[in-house]
Each structure stands twice: as C-alpha cells, then as structure tokens.
Protein backbone atom coordinates (compact mmCIF):
# COMPACT_ATOMS: atom_id res chain seq x y z
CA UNK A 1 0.00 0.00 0.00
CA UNK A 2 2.89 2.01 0.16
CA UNK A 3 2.52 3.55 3.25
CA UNK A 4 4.57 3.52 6.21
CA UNK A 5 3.38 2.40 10.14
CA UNK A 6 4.02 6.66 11.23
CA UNK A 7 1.94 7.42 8.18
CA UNK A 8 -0.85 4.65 9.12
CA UNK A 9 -0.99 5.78 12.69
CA UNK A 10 -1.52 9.31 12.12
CA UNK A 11 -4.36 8.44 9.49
CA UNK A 12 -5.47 6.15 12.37
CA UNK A 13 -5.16 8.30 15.17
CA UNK A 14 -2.99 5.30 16.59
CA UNK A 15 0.44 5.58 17.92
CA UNK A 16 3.05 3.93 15.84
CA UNK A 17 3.51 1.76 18.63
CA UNK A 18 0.52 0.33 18.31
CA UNK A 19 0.58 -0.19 14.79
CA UNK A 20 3.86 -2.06 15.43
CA UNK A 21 1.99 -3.92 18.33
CA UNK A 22 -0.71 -5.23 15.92
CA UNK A 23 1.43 -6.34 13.57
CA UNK A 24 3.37 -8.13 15.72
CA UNK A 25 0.22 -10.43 16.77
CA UNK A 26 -0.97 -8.20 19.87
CA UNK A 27 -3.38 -9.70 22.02
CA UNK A 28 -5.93 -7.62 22.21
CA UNK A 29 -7.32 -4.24 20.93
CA UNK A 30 -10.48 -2.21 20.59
CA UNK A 31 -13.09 -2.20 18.23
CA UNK A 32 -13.38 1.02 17.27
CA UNK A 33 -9.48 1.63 17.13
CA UNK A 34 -9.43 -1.78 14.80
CA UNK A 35 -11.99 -0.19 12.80
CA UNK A 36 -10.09 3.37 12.22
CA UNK A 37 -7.09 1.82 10.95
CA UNK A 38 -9.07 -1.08 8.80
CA UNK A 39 -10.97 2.11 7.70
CA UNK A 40 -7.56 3.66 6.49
CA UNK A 41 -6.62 0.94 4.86
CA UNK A 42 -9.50 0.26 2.68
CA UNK A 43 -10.09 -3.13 4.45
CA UNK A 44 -12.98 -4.93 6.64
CA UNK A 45 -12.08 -7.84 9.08
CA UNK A 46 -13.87 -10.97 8.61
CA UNK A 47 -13.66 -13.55 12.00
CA UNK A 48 -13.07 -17.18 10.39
CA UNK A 49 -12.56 -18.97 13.35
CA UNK A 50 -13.51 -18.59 16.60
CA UNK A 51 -11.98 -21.16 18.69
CA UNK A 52 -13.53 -22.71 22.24
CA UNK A 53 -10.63 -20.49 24.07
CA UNK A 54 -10.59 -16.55 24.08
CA UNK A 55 -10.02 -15.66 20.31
CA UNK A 56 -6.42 -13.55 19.64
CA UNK A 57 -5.76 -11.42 16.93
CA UNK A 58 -4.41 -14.56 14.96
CA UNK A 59 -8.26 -15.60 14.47
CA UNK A 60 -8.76 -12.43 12.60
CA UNK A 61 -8.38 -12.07 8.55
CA UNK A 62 -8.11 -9.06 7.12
CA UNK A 63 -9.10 -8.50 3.50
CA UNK A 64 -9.54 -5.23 1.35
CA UNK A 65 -12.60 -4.09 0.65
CA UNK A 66 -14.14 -4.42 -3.06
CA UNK A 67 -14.12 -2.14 -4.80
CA UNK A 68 -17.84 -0.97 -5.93
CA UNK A 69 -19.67 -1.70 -9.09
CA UNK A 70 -21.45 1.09 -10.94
C-alpha cells in the first residue's frame, strides 16, 4: 500500500507503537481503534474462526474491501 506504520498511525489516530503492536500479533485491541485503521486501509475484518478459548488477533483475517460496481 505504500505507506509507512508513522503514516498509518496518524491516518489512524494510533500511535506507531501500536501499529507495530498489531502487527506483531498483539493480544488484544479495541473495536473502534481496529476499525479506524481497517478504515484507512480500505479493508474490513472478517472472524473465520472462533476457537472454544478466548479468540487472539491470529483468528482475525483481514481483507480489502471491493471495490464498488457502478
């Protein structure tokens, strides 16, 4: 995407540290802080499997969004 995580997490409103932390498979984060930097990125989040423990970020996918149809 050509972007860089300082760029990302000023988009975000996010600290770069955070960005970092998420990419690094960080435990846990907030909704609506996922959903600001998903939202800068074009993306959604789809949950494919949610296992019988407490889900981590590692259950997550991330895809990018389509693109819509005219």
């Amino acid at each position: 995407m050509g972007m860089t995580q300082g760029e990302l997490a000023e988009r975000a409103s996010v600290t770069r540290k955070w960005i970092s932390q998420m990419e690094n498979g960080k435990a846990t984060a907030q909704i609506g802080v996922l959903c600001r930097v998903l939202g800068v990125l074009h993306a959604r989040l789809e949950i494919v499997h949610v296992p019988s423990q407490r889900p981590s970020l590692r259950d997550l996918v991330f895809a990018p969004l389509e693109e819509p149809t005219s």
